[in-house]
Each structure stands twice: as C-alpha cells, then as structure tokens.
N, C-alpha and C. Protein backbone atom coordinates (compact mmCIF):
# COMPACT_ATOMS: atom_id res chain seq x y z
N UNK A 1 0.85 -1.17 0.00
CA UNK A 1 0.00 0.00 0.00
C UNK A 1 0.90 1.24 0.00
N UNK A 2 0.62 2.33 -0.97
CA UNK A 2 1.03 3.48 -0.71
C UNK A 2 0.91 4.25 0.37
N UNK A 3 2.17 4.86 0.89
CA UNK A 3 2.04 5.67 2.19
C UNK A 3 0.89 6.75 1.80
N UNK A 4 0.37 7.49 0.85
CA UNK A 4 -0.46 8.26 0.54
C UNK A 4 -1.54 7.61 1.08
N UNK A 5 -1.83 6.55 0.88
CA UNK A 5 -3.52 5.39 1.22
C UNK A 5 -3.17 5.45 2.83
N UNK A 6 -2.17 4.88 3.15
CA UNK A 6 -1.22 4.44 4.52
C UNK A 6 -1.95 6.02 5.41
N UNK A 7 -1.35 6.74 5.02
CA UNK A 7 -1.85 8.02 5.35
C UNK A 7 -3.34 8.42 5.85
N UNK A 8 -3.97 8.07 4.87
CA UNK A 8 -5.51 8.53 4.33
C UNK A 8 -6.10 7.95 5.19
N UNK A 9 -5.64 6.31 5.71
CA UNK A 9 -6.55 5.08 6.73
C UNK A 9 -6.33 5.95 7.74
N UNK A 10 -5.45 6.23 8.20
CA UNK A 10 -4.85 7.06 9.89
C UNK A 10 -6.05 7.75 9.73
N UNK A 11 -6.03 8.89 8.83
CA UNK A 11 -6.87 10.06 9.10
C UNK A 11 -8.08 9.88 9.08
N UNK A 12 -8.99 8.67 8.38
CA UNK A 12 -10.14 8.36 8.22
C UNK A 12 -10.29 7.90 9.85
N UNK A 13 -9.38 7.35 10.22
CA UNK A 13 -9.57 6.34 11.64
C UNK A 13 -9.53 7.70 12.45
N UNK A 14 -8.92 8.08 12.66
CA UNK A 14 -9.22 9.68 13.73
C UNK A 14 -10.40 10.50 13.59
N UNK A 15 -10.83 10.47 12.49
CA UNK A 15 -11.97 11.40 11.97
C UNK A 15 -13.00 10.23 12.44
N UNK A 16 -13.12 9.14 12.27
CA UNK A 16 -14.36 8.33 12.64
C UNK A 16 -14.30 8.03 14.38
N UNK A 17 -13.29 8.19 15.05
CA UNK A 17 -12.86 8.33 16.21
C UNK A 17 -13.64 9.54 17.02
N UNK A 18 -13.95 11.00 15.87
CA UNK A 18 -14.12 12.29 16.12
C UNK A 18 -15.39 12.17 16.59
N UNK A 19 -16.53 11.63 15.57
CA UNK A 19 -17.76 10.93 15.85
C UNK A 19 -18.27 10.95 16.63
N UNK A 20 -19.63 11.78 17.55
CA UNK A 20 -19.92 11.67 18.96
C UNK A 20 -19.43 12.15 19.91
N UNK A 21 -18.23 12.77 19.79
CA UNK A 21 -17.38 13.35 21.00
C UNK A 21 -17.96 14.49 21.56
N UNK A 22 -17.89 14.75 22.54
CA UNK A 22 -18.03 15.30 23.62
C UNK A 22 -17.08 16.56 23.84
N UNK A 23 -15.26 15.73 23.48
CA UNK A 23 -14.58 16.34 23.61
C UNK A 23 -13.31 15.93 23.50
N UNK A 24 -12.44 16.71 23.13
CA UNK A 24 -11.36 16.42 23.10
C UNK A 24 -10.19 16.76 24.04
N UNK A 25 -9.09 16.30 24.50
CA UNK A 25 -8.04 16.46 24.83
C UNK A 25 -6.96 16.18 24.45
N UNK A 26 -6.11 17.27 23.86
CA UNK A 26 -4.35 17.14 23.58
C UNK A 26 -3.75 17.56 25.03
N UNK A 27 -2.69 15.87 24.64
CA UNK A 27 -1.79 16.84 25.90
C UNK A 27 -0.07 15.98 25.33
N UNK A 28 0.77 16.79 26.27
CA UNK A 28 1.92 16.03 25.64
C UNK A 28 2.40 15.09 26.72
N UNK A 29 2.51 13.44 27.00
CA UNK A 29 3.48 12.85 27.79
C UNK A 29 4.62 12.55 27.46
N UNK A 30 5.57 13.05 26.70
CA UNK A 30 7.05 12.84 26.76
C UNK A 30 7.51 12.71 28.27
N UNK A 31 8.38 11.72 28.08
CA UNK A 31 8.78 11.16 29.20
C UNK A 31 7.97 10.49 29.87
N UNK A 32 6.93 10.25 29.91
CA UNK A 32 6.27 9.28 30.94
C UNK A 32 6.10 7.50 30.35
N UNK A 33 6.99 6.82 31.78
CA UNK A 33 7.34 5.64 31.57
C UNK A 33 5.91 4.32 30.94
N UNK A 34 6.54 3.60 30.67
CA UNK A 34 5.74 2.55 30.15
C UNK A 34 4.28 2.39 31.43
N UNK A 35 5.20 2.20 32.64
CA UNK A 35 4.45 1.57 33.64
C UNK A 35 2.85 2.84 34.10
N UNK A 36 3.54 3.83 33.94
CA UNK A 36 2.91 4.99 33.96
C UNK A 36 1.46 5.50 32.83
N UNK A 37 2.27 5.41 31.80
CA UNK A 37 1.83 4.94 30.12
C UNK A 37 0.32 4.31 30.54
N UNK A 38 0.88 2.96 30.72
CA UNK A 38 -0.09 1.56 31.11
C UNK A 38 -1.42 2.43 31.85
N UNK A 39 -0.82 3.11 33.19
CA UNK A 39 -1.74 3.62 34.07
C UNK A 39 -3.12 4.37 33.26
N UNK A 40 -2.33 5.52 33.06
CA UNK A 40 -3.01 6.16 32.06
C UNK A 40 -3.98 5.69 31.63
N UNK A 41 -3.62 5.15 30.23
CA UNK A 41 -4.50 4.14 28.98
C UNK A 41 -5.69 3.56 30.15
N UNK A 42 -5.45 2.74 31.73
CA UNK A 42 -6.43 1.88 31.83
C UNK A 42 -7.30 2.54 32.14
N UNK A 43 -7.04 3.83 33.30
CA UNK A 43 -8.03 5.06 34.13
C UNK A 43 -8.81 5.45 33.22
N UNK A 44 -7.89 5.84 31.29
CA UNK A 44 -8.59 6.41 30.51
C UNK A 44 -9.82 5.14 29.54
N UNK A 45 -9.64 4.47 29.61
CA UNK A 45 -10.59 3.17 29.24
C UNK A 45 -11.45 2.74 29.83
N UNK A 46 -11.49 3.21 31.19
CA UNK A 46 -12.45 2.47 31.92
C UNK A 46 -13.41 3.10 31.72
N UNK A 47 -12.94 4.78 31.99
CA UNK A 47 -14.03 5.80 31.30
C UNK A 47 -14.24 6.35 30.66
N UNK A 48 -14.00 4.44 29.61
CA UNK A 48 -14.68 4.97 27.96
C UNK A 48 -14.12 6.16 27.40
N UNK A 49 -13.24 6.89 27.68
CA UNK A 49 -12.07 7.74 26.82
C UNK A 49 -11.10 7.52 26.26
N UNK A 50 -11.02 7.58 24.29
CA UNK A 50 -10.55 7.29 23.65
C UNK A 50 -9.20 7.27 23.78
N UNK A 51 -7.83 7.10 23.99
CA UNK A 51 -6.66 7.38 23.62
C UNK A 51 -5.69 6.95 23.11
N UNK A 52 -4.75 7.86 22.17
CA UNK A 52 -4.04 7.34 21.22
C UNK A 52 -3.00 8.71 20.83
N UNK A 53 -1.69 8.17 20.53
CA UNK A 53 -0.88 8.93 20.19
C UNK A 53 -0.82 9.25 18.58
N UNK A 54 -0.80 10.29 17.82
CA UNK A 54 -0.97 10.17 16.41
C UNK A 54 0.34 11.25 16.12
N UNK A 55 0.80 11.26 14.87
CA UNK A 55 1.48 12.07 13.97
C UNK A 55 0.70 13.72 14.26
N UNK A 56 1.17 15.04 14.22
CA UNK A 56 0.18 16.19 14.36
C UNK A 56 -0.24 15.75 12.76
N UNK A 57 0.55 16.04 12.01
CA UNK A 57 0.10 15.86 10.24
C UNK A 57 -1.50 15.26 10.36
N UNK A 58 -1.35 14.43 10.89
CA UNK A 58 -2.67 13.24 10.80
C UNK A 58 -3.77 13.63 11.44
N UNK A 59 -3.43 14.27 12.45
CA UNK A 59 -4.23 15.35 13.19
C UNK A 59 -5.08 16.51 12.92
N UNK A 60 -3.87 17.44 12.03
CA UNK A 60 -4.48 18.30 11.79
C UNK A 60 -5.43 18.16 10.35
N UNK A 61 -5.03 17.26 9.54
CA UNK A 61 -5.77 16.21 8.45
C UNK A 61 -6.92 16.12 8.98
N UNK A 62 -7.55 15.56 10.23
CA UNK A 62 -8.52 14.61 10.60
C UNK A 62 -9.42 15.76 11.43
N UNK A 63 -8.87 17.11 12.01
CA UNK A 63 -9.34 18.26 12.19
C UNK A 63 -9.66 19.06 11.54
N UNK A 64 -9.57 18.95 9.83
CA UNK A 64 -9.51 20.08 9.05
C UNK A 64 -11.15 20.07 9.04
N UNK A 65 -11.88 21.23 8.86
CA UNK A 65 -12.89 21.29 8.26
C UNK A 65 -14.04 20.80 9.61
N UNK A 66 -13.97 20.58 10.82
CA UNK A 66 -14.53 20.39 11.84
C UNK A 66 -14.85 21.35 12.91
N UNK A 67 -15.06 20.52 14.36
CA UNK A 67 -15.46 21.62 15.37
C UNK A 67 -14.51 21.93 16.06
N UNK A 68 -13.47 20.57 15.83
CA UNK A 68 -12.02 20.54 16.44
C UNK A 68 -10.87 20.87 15.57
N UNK A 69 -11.33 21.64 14.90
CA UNK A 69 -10.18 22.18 13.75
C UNK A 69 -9.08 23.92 14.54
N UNK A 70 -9.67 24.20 15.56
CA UNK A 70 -8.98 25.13 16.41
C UNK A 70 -7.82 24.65 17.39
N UNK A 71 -7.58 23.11 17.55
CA UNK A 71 -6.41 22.49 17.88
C UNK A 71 -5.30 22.49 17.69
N UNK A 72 -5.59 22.67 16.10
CA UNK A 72 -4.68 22.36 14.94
C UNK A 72 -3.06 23.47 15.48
N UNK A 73 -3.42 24.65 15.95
CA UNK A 73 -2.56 25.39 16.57
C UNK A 73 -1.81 25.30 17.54
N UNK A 74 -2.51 23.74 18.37
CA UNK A 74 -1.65 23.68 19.08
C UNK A 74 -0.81 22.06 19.13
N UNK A 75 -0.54 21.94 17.81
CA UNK A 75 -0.41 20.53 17.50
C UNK A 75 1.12 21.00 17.41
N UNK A 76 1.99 21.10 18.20
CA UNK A 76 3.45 21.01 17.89
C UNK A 76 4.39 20.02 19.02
N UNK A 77 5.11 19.48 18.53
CA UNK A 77 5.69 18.29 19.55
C UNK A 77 4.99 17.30 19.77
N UNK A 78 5.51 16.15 20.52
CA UNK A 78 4.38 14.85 20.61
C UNK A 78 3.28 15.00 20.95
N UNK A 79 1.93 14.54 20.70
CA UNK A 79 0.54 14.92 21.03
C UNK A 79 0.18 13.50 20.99
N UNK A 80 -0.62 13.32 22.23
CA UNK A 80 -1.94 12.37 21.97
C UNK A 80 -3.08 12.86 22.37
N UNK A 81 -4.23 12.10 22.24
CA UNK A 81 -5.38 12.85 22.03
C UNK A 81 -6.09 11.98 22.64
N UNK A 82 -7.13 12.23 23.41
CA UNK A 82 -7.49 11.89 24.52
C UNK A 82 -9.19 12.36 24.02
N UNK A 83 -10.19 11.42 23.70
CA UNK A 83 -11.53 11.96 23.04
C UNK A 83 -12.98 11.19 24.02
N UNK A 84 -13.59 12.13 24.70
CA UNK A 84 -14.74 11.51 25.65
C UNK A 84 -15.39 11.60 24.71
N UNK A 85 -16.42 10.32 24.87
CA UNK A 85 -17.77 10.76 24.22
C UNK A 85 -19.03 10.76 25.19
N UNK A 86 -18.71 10.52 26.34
CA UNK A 86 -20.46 10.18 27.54
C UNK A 86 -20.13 11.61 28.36
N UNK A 87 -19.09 11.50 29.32
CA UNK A 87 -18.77 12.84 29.93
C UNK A 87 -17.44 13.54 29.56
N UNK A 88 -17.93 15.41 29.21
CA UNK A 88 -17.45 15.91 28.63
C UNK A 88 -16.16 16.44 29.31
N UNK A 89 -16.17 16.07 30.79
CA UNK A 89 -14.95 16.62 31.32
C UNK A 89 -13.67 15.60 31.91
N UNK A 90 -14.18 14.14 31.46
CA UNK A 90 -13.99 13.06 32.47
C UNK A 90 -12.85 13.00 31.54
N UNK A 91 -12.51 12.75 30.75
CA UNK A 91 -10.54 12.85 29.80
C UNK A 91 -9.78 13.97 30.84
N UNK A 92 -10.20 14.95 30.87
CA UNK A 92 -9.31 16.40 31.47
C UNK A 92 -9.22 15.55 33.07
N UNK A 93 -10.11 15.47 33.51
CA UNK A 93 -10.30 14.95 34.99
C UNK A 93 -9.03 13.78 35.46
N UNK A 94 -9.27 12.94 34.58
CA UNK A 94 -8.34 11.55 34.46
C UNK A 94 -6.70 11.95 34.48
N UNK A 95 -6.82 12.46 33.04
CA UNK A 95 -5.37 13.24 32.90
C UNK A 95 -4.93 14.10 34.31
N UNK A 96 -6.09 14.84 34.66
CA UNK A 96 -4.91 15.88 35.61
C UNK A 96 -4.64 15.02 36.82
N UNK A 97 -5.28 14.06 37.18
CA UNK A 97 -5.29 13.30 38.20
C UNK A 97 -4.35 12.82 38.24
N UNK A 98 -3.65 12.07 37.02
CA UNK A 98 -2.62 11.16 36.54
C UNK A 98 -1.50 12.21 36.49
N UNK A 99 -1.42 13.67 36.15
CA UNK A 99 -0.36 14.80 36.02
C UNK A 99 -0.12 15.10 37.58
N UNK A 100 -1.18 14.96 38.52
CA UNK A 100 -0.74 15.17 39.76
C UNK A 100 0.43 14.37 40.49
N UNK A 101 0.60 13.25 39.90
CA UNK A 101 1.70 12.34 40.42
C UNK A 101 3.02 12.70 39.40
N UNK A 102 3.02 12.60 38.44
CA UNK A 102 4.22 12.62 37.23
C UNK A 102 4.08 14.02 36.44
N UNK A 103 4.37 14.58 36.82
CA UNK A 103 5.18 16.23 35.70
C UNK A 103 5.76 16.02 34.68
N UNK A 104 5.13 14.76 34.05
CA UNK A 104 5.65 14.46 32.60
C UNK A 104 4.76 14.52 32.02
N UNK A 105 3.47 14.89 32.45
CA UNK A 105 1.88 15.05 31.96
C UNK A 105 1.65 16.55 31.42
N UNK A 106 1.20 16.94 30.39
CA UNK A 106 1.21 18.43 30.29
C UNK A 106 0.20 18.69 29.13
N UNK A 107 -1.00 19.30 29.82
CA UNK A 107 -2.38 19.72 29.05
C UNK A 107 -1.41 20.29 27.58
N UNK A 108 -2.55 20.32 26.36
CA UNK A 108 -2.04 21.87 25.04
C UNK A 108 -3.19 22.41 25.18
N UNK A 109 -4.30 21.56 24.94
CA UNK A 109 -5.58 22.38 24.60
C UNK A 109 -6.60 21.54 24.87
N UNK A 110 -7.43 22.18 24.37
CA UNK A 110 -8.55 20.47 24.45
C UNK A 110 -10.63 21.86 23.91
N UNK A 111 -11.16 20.85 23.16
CA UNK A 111 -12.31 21.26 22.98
C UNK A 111 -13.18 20.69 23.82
N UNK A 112 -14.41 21.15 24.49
CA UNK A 112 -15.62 20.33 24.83
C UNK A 112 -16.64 21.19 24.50
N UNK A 113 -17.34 20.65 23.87
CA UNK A 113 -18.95 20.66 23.53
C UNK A 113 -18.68 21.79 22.61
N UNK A 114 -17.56 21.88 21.83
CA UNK A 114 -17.35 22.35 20.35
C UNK A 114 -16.75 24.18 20.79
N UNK A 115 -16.18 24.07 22.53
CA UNK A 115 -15.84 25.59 22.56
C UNK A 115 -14.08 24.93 22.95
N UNK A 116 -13.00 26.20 22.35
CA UNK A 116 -12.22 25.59 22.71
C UNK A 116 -11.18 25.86 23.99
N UNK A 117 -10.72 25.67 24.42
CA UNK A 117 -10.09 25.67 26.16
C UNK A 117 -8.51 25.91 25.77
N UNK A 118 -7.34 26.59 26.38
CA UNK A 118 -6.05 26.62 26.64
C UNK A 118 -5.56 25.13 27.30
N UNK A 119 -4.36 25.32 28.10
CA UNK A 119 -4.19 24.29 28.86
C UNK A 119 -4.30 25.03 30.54
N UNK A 120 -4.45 25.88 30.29
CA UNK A 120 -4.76 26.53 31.85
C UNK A 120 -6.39 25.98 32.00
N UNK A 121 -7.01 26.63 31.28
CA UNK A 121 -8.43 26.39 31.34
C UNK A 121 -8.90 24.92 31.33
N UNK A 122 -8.49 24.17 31.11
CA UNK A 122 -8.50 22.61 30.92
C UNK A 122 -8.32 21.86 31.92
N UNK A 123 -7.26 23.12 32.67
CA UNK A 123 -7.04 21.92 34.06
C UNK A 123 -8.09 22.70 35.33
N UNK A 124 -8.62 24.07 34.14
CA UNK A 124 -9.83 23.82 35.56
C UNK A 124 -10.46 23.77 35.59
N UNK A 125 -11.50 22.80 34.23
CA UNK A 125 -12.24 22.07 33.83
C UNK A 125 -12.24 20.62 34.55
N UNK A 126 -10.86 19.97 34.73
CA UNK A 126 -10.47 19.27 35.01
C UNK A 126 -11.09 18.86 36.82
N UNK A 127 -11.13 19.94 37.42
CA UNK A 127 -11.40 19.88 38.28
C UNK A 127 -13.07 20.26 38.90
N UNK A 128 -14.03 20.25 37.91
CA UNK A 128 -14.98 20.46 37.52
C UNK A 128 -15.74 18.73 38.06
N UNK A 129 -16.49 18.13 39.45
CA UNK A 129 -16.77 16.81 39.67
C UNK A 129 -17.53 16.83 38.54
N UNK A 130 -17.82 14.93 38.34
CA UNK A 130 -18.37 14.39 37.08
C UNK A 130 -20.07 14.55 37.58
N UNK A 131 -20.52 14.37 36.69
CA UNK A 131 -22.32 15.30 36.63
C UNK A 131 -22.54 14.17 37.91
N UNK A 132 -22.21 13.18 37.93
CA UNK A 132 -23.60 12.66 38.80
C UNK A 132 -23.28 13.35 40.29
N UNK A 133 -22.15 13.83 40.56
CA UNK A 133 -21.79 14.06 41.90
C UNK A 133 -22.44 15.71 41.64
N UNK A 134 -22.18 16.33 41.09
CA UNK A 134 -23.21 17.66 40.65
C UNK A 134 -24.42 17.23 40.72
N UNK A 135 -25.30 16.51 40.38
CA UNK A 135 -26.62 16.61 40.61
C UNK A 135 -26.84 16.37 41.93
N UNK A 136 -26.23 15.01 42.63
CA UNK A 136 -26.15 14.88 43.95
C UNK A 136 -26.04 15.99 45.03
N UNK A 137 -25.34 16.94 44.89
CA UNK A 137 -25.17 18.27 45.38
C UNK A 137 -26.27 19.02 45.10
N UNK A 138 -26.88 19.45 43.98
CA UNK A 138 -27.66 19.77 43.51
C UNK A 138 -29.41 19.79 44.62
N UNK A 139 -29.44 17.97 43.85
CA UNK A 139 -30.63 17.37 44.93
C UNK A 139 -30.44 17.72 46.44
N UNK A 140 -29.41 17.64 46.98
CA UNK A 140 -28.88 17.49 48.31
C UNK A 140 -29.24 18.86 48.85
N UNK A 141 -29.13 20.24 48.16
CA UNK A 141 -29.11 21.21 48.48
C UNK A 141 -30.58 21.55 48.62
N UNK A 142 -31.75 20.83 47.54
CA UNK A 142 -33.17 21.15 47.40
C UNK A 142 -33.84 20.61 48.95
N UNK A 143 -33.13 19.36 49.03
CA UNK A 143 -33.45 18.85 50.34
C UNK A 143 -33.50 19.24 51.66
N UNK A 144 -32.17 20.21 52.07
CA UNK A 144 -31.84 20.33 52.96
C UNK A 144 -33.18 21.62 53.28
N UNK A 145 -33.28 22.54 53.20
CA UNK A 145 -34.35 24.04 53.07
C UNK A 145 -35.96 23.00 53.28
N UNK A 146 -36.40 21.96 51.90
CA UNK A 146 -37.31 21.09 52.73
C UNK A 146 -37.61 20.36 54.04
N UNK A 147 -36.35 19.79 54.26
CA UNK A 147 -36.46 19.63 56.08
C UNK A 147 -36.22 20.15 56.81
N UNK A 148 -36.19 21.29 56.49
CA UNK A 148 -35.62 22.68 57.35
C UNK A 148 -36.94 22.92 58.20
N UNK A 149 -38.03 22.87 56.60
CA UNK A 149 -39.43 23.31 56.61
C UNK A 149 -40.09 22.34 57.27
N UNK A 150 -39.88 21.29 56.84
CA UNK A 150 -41.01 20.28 57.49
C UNK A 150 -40.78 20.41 59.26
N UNK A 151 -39.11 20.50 59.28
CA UNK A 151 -39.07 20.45 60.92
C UNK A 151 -40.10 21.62 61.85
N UNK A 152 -40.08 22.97 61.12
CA UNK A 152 -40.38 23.82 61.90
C UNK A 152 -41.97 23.39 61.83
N UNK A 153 -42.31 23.08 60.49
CA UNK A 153 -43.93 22.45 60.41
C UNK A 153 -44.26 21.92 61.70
N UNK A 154 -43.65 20.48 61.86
CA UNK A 154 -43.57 19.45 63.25
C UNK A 154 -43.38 20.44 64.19
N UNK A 155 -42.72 21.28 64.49
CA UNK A 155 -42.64 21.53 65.61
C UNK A 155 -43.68 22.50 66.31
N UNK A 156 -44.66 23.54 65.24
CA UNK A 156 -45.43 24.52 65.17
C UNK A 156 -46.38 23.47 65.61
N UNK A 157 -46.63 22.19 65.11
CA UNK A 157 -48.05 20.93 65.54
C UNK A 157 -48.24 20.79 66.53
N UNK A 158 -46.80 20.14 66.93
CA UNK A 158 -46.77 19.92 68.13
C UNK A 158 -46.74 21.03 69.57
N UNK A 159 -46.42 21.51 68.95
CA UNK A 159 -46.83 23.49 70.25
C UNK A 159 -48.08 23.28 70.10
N UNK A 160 -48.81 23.26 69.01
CA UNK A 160 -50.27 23.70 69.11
C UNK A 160 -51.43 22.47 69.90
N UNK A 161 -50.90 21.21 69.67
CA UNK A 161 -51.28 20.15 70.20
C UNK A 161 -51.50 20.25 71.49
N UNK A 162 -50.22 20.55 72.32
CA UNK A 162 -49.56 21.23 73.91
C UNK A 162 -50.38 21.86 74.32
C-alpha cells in the first residue's frame, strides 16, 4: 500500500474516532514511563475515553474542516489525544489526576462541547466533579431548606397540640 492510502486510513480512523465526542483532549506525555503509560490508557478506558498517540500531520488532516479544527494550533511536539464521548470533562479529569503524580503530563488544549479551552483552562475544567456528583449536590441542596421546613412544620403541631 502506498504511504499516501497508509496516510488517508490514519486520518479516516481519527476522523471516525471524532464521531460523537463530547470532547477532546491534547496533551503532551514525553517522558512518561511505560508503567505509567499503562496507568493512564487503563483510568482512561475504563471511562470509555478514547486514547491514542498520532502524527500532528494526521491530526491536523482529521481536524480540518470540523469543530475541532482550532487544535490544529496547538499541535506542535508529541501529542496524543485523549476523546470523551459520555462525559465531557472526564478525559481532562483523568489526565490531571494522573499529572498530579508525574510532571511528565502536560495539558495543550482540548475542545468540549465544540468551545475551545487553553491548557490553563482545561485543568480547571479538570477539576470540575463528574455530573452525577453535581446533581447529587444539587438534589442534596433542594433537600436540605425542605427539612428545614417540614421540621419547623412538626414543631409549630406539636406546640399547638400542647
């Protein structure tokens, strides 16, 4: 097969990769060991976040003409790409978690929900809990003001009962 075709499969496979996403994350791990590597990949698999190291060429190929085509700028030096498709913050989350131990981890950019982020902004996205623990808070907060109410209810009954 011609490297031209050779080429073309990469970029078709990233672009069909693109599909559904949520979001993306570039970041660079140079230097981070195999064992480390390993870590990564499994944290990022479990939650269903794509990852893979690609060529930028292939990248910015597979970005052209998209929502993630504002990357493309920051495609210099090794990049892998890191693509959620269920939750939009849970790649950034994983990663910084995994950058908190090894300083061989280092955000470029990253899109979610088609706006695009720095690497400052990413890591404080990153720190953004995953929705269900937000709604939990959420509910938790509606709750608390309801038994606030019901208590003083009960307690107004019971005076009047007295």
């Amino acid at each position: 097969m011609p490297k031209i075709e050779q080429k073309q499969v990469i970029v078709e496979e990233i672009k069909k990769n693109l599909e559904g996403a949520k979001s993306v994350v570039l970041i660079d791990s140079r230097g981070l060991g195999a064992g480390e590597d390993t870590e990564l990949r499994k944290n990022l698999r479990e939650a269903k976040v794509f990852y893979k190291v690609y060529k930028n060429t292939m990248l910015k190929l597979a970005f052209k003409d998209s929502e993630f085509e504002n990357l493309s700028e920051y495609l210099s030096g090794p990049s892998a790409v890191a693509i959620s498709y269920d939750e939009p913050t849970s790649a950034a989350r994983i990663i910084s978690k995994q950058a908190k131990d090894n300083e061989h981890i280092e955000f470029k950019a990253g899109v979610l929900e088609g706006v695009l982020y720095d690497s400052k902004a990413i890591v404080s996205i990153a720190n953004i809990p995953p929705r269900e623990e937000l709604l939990s808070k959420l509910l938790g907060s509606f709750k608390s003001p309801m038994a606030s109410f019901a208590r003083v209810i009960k307690a107004i009954a019971e005076k009047q009962e007295a």
